[in-house]
Protein backbone atom coordinates (compact mmCIF):
# COMPACT_ATOMS: atom_id res chain seq x y z
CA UNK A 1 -92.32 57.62 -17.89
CA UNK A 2 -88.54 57.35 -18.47
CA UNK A 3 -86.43 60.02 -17.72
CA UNK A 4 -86.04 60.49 -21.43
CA UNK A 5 -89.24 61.49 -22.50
CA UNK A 6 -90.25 64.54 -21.67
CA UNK A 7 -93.10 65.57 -18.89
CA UNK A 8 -96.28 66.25 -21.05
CA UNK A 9 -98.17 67.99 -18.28
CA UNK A 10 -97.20 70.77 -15.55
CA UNK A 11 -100.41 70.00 -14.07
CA UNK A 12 -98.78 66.35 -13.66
CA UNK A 13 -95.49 67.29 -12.52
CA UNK A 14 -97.31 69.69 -9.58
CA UNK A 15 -99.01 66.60 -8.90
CA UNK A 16 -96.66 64.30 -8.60
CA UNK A 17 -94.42 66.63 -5.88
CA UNK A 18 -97.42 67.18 -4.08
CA UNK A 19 -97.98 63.33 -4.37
CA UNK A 20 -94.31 62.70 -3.37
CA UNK A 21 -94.35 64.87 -0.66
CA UNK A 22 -97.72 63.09 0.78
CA UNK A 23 -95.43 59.26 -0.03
CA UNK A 24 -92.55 60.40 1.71
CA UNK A 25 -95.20 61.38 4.57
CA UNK A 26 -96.95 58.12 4.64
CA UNK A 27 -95.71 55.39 2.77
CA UNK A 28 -96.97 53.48 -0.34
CA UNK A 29 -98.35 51.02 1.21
CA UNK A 30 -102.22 51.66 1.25
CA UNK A 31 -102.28 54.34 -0.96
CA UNK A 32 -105.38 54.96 -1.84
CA UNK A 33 -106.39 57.54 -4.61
CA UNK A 34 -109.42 59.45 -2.96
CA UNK A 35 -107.54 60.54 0.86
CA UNK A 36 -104.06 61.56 -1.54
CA UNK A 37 -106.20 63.43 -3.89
CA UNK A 38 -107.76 65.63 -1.08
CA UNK A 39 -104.15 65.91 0.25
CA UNK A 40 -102.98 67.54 -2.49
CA UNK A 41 -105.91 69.23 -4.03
CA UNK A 42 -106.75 67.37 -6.78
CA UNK A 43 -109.47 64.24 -7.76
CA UNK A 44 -109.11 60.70 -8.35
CA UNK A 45 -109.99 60.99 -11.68
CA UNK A 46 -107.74 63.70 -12.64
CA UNK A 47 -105.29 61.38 -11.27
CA UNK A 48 -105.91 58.74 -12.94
CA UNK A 49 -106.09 60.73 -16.29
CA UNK A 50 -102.35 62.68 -16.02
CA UNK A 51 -100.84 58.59 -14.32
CA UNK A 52 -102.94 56.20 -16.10
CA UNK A 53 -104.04 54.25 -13.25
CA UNK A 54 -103.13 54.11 -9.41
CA UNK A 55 -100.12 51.85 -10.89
CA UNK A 56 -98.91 54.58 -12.89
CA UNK A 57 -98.96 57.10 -10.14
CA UNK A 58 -97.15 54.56 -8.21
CA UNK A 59 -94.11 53.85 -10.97
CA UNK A 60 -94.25 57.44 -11.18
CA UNK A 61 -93.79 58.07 -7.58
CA UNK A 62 -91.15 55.21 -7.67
CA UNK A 63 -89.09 57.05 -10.22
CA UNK A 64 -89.36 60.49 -8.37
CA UNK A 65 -88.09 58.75 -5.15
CA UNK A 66 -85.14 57.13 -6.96
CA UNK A 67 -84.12 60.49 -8.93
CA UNK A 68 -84.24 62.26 -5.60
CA UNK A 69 -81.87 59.26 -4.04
CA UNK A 70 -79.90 59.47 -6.88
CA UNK A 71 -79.15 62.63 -6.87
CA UNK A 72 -78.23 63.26 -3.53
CA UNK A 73 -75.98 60.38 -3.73
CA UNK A 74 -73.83 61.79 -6.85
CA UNK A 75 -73.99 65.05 -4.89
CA UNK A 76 -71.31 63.58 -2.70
CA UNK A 77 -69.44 61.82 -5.40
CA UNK A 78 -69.18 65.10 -7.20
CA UNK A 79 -67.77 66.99 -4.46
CA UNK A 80 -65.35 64.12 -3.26
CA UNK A 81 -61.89 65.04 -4.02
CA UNK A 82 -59.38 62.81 -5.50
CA UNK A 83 -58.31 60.14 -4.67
CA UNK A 84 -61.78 59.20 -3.74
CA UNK A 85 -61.59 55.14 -2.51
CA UNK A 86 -64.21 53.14 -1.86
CA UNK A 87 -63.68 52.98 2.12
CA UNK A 88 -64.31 57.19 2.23
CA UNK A 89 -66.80 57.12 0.06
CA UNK A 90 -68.66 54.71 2.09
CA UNK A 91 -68.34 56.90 5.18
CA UNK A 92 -69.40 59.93 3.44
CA UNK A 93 -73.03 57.95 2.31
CA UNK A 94 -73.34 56.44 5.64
CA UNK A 95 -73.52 60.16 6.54
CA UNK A 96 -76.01 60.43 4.17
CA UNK A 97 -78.23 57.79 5.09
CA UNK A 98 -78.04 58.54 8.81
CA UNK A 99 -79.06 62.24 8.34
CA UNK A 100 -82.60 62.31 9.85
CA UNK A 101 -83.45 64.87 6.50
CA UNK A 102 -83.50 61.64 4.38
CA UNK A 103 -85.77 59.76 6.84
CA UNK A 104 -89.11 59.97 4.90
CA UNK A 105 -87.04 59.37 1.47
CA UNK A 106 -85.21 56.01 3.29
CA UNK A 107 -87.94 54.66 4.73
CA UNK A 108 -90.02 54.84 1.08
CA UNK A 109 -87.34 53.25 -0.56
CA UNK A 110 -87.80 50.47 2.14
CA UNK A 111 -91.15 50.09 1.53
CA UNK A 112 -90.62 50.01 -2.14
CA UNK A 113 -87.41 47.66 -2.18
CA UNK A 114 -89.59 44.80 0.00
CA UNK A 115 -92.89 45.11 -2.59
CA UNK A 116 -90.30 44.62 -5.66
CA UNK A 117 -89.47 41.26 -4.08
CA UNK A 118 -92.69 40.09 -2.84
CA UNK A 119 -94.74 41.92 -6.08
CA UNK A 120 -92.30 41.82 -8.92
CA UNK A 121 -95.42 41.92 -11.04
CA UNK A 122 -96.88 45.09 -9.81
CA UNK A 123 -95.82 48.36 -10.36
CA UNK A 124 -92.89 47.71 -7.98
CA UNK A 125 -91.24 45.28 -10.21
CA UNK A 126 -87.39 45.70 -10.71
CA UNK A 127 -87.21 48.86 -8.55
CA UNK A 128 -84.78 46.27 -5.67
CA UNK A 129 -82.77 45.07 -8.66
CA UNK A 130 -82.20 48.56 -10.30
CA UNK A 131 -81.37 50.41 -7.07
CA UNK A 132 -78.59 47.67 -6.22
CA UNK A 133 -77.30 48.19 -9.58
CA UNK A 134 -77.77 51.99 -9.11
CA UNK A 135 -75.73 51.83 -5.95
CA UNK A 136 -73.23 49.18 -7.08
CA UNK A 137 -72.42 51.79 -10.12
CA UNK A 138 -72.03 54.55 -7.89
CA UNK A 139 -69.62 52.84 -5.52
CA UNK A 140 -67.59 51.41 -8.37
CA UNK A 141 -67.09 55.33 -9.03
CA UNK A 142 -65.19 55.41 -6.38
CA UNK A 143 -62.77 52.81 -7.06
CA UNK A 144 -59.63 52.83 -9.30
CA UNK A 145 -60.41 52.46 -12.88
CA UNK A 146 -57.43 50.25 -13.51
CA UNK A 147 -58.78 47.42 -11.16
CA UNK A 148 -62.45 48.57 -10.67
CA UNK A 149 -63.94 45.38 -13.09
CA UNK A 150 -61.94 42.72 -11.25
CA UNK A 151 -63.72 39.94 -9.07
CA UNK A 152 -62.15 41.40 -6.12
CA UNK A 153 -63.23 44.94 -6.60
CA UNK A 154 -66.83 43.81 -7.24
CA UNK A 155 -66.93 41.69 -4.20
CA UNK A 156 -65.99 44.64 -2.05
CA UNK A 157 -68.23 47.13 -3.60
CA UNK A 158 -70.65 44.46 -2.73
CA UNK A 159 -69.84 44.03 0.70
CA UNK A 160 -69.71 47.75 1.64
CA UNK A 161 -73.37 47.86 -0.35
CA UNK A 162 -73.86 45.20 1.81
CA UNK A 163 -73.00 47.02 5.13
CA UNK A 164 -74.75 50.21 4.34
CA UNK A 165 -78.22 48.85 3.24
CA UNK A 166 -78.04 46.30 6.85
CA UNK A 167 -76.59 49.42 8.83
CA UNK A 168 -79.58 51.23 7.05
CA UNK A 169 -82.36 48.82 8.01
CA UNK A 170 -80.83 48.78 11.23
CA UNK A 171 -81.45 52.20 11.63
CA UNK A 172 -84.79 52.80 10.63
CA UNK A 173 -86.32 50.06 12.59
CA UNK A 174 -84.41 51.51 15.59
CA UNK A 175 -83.41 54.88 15.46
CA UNK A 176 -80.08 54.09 17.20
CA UNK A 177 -77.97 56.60 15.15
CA UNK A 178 -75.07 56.05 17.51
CA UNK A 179 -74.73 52.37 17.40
CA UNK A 180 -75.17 51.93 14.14
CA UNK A 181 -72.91 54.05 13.07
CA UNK A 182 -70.29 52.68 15.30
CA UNK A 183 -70.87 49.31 13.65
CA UNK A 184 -70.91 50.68 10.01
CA UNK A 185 -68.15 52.67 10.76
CA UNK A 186 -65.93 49.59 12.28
CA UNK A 187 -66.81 47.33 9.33
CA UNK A 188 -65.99 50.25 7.08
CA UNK A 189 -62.20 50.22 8.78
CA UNK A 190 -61.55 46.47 7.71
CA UNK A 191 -62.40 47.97 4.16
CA UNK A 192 -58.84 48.84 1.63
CA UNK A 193 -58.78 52.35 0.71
């Protein structure tokens, strides 16, 4: 469903939190239909009539996480004050990602990054390739408009996206909030403004 048309069910949309809440527990990995329908209260077939199919629930669960990630991301864009620069920005979503209440969302968009690359067929295909553009759109934000579309200003948006998604895997594989940070933060020092 694109964020365009419009939720046909609220049946569906209770589902899909309670879904989303059980992903952000657990993963996507082996979802299976019958355990997250006794999770949340429902039946595999009524899941599979509001999604479509386990894929559905799955693009549907994809598009949840990234509106959540999305919007907590232009949360601190919004409330950035002028002049933003891409080098505070950066510092203020490392923040982000480091805060253990985004753990669960981080880790599923992990999980769902690696399956767009090794299942671009599936119903993970294009979610790697939309969430770098996603992210490269937000940090171009945060440069000056006059120069923001020049080679150089795309290359460093890139290399702080770079930085944060390493500093981010970094993390989650070893919970080492302080050293991480410390490395993030001293690559984020080399960046201009």
């Amino acid at each position: 469903m694109s964020p365009s048309e419009p939720d046909p069910s609220p049946r569906r949309r209770e589902l899909l939190e309670a879904a989303y809440a059980y992903a952000l527990r657990g993963g996507l990995a082996d979802l299976s239909l019958r355990p997250l329908a006794e999770a949340i209260g429902s039946s595999p077939r009524v899941l599979l009539y509001l999604f479509g199919s386990k894929d559905g629930l799955i693009r549907a669960l994809l598009a949840r996480a990234r509106a959540d990630e999305l919007a907590g991301l232009r949360r601190i864009m919004d409330a950035r004050e002028e002049p933003r620069g891409l080098r505070p920005v950066a510092v203020e979503l490392w923040r982000w990602l480091s805060d253990d209440a985004h753990r669960g969302l981080l880790t599923l968009w992990v999980e769902s990054y690696a399956r767009s690359l090794t299942d671009p067929d599936g119903p993970w295909g294009g979610f790697a390739r939309a969430t770098v553009e996603d992210w490269l759109t937000l940090l171009a934000a945060a440069q000056p408009t006059a120069s923001r579309e020049t080679e150089g200003a795309r290359a460093r948006r890139t290399l702080v996206l770079a930085v944060l998604r390493g500093g981010l895997l970094d993390l989650l594989a070893t919970g080492d909030t302080v050293r991480v940070t410390a490395a993030v933060h001293r690559q984020l020092a080399a960046e201009e403004g």
